[in-house]
C-alpha atoms as a PDB file:
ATOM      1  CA  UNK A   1      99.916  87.468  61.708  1.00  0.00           C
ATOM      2  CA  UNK A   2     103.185  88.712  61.279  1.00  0.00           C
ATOM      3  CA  UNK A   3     105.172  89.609  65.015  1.00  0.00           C
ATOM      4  CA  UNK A   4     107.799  91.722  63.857  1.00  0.00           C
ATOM      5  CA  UNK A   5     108.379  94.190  60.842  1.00  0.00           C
ATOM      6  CA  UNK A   6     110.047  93.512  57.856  1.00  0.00           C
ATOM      7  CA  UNK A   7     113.628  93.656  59.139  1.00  0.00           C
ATOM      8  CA  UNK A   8     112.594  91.980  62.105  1.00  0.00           C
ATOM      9  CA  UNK A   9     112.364  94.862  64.939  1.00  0.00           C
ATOM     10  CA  UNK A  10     109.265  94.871  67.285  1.00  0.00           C
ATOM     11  CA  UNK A  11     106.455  96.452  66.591  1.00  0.00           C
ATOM     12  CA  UNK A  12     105.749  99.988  68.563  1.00  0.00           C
ATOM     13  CA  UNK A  13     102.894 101.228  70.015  1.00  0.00           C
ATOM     14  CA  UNK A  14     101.719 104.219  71.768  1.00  0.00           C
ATOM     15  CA  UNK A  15      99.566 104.646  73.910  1.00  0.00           C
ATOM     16  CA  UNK A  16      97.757 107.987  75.318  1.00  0.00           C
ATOM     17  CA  UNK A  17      96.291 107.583  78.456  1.00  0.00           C
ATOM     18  CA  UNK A  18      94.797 110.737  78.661  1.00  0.00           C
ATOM     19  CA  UNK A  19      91.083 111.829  77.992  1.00  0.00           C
ATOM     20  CA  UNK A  20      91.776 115.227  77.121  1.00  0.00           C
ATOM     21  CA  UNK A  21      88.327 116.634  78.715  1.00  0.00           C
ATOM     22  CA  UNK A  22      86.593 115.967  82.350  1.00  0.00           C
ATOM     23  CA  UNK A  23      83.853 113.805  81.816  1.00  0.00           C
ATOM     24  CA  UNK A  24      84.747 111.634  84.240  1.00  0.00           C
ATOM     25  CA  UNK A  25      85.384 114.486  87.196  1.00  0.00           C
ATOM     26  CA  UNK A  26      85.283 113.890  89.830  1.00  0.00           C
ATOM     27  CA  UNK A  27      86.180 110.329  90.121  1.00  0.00           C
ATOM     28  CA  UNK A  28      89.701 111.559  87.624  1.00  0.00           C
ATOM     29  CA  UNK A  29      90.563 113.734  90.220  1.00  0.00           C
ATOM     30  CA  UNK A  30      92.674 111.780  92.417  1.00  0.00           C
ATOM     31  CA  UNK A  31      93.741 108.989  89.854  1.00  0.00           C
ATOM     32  CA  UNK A  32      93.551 108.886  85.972  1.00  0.00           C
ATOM     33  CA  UNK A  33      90.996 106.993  83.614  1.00  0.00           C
ATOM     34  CA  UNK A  34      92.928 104.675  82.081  1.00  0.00           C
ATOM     35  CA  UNK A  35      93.241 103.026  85.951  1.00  0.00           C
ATOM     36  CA  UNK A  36      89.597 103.073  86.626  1.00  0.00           C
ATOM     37  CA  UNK A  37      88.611  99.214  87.121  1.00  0.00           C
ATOM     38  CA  UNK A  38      86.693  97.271  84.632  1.00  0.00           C
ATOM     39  CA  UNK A  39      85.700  93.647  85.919  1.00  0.00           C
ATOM     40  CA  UNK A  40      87.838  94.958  88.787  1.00  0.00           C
ATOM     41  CA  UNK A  41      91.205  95.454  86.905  1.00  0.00           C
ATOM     42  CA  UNK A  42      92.284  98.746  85.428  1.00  0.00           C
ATOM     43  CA  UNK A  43      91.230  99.709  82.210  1.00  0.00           C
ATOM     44  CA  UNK A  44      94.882  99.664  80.586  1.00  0.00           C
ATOM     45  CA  UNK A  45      95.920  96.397  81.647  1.00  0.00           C
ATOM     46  CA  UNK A  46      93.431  95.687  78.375  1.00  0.00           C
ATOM     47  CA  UNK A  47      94.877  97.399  76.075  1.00  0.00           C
ATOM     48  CA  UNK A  48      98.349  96.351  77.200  1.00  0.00           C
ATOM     49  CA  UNK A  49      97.560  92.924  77.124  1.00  0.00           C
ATOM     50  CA  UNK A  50      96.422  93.324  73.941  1.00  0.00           C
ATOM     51  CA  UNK A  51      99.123  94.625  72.346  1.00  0.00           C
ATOM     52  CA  UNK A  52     101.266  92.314  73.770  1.00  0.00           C
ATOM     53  CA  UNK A  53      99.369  89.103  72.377  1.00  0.00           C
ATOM     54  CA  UNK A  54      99.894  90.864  68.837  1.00  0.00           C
ATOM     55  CA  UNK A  55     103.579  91.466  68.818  1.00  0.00           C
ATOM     56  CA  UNK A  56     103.939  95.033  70.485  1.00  0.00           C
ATOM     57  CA  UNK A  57     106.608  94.818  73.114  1.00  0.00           C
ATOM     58  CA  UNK A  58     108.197  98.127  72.485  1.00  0.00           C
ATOM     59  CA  UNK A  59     105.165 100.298  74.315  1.00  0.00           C
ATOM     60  CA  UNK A  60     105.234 104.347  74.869  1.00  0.00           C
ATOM     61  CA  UNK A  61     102.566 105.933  77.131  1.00  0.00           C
ATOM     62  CA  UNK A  62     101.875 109.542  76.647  1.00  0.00           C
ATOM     63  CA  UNK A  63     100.072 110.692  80.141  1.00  0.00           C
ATOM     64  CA  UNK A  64      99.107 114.390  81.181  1.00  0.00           C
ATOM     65  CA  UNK A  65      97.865 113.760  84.087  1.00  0.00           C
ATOM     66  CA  UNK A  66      98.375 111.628  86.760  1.00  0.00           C
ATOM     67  CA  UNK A  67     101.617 110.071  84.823  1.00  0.00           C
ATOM     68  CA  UNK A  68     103.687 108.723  88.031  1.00  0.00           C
ATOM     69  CA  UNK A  69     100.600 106.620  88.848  1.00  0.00           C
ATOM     70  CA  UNK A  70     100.348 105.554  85.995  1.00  0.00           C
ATOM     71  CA  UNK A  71     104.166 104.346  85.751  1.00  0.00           C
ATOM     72  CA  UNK A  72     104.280 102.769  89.516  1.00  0.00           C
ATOM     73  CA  UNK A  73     101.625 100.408  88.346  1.00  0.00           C
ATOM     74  CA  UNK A  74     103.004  99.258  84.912  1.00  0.00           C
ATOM     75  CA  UNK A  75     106.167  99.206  86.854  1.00  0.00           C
ATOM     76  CA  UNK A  76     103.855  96.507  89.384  1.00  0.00           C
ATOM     77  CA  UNK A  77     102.248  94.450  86.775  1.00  0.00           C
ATOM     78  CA  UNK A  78     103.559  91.082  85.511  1.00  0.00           C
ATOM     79  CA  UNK A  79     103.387  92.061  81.949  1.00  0.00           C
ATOM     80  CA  UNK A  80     107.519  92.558  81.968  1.00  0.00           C
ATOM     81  CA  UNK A  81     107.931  88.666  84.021  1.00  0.00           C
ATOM     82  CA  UNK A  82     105.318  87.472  81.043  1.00  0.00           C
ATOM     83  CA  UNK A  83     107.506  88.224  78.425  1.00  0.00           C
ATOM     84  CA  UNK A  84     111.155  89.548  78.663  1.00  0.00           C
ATOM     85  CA  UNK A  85     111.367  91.759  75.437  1.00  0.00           C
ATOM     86  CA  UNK A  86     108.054  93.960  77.161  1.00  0.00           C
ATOM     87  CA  UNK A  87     109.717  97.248  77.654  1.00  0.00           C
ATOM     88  CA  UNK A  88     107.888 100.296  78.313  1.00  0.00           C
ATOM     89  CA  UNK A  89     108.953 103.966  78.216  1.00  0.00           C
ATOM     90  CA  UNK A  90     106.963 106.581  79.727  1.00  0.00           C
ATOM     91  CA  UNK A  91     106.627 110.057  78.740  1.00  0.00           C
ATOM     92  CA  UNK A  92     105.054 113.121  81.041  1.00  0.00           C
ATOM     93  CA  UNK A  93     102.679 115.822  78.716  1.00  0.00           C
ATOM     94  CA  UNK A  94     102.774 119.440  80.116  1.00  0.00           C
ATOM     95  CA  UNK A  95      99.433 120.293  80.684  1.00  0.00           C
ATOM     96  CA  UNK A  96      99.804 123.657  79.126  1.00  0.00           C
ATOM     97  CA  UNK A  97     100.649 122.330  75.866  1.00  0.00           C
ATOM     98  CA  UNK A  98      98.439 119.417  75.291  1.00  0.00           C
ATOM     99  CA  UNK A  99      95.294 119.800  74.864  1.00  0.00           C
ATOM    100  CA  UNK A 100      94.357 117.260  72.323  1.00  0.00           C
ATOM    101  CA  UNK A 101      95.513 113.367  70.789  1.00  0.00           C
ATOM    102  CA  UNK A 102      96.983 116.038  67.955  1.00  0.00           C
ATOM    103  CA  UNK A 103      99.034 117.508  70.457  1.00  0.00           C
ATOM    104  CA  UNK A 104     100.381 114.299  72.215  1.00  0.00           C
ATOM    105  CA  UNK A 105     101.644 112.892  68.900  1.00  0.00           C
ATOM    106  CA  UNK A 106     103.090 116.042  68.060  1.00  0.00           C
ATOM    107  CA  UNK A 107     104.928 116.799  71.145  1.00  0.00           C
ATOM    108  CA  UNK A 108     106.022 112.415  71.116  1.00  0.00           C
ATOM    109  CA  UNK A 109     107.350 113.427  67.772  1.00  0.00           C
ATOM    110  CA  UNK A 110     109.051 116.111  69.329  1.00  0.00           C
ATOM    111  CA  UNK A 111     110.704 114.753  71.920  1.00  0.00           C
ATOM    112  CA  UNK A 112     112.449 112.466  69.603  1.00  0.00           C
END
């Protein structure tokens, strides 16, 4: 499995750790889903971890709600002391404008 791109740059990922409905209200009320345990760790420790094993180190998540929780604990977690070239940047959706995964991309896109 090939790490890197063709000109050798890390792979990017994004990630949107939003739900886009309430499903899950009212436990999403005070904290977002992609923190809600599973085997009593948060569910995007996962998919972090993941992405790390397969090359990703350059990682954006796209949050609507609940975004500077979401931050302080990425900013907690080991996965930066794992590996050096993890680097994640964070980026705050205005709940007025994003409704949807369409939406997310397209304001990501936006924001340059």
């Amino acid at each position: 499995m090939r790490m890197t791109n063709d000109d050798n740059t890390p792979r990017q990922a994004v990630v949107v750790a939003d739900s886009f409905n309430s499903r899950f209200k009212p436990i999403t009320l005070d904290r977002p889903r992609c923190l809600l345990p599973l085997v009593n760790r948060p569910l995007i420790d996962y998919t972090i971890e993941h992405l790390i094993e397969h090359g990703f180190y350059d990682i954006t998540i796209l949050a609507r709600a609940h975004s500077e929780k979401i931050k302080a604990h990425l900013d907690q977690s080991n996965f930066k002391k794992l590996d050096a070239r993890v680097s994640f940047s964070f980026h705050s959706l205005s709940a007025d404008s994003c409704l949807s995964y369409g939406d997310a991309i397209r304001e990501l896109s936006n924001s340059g």
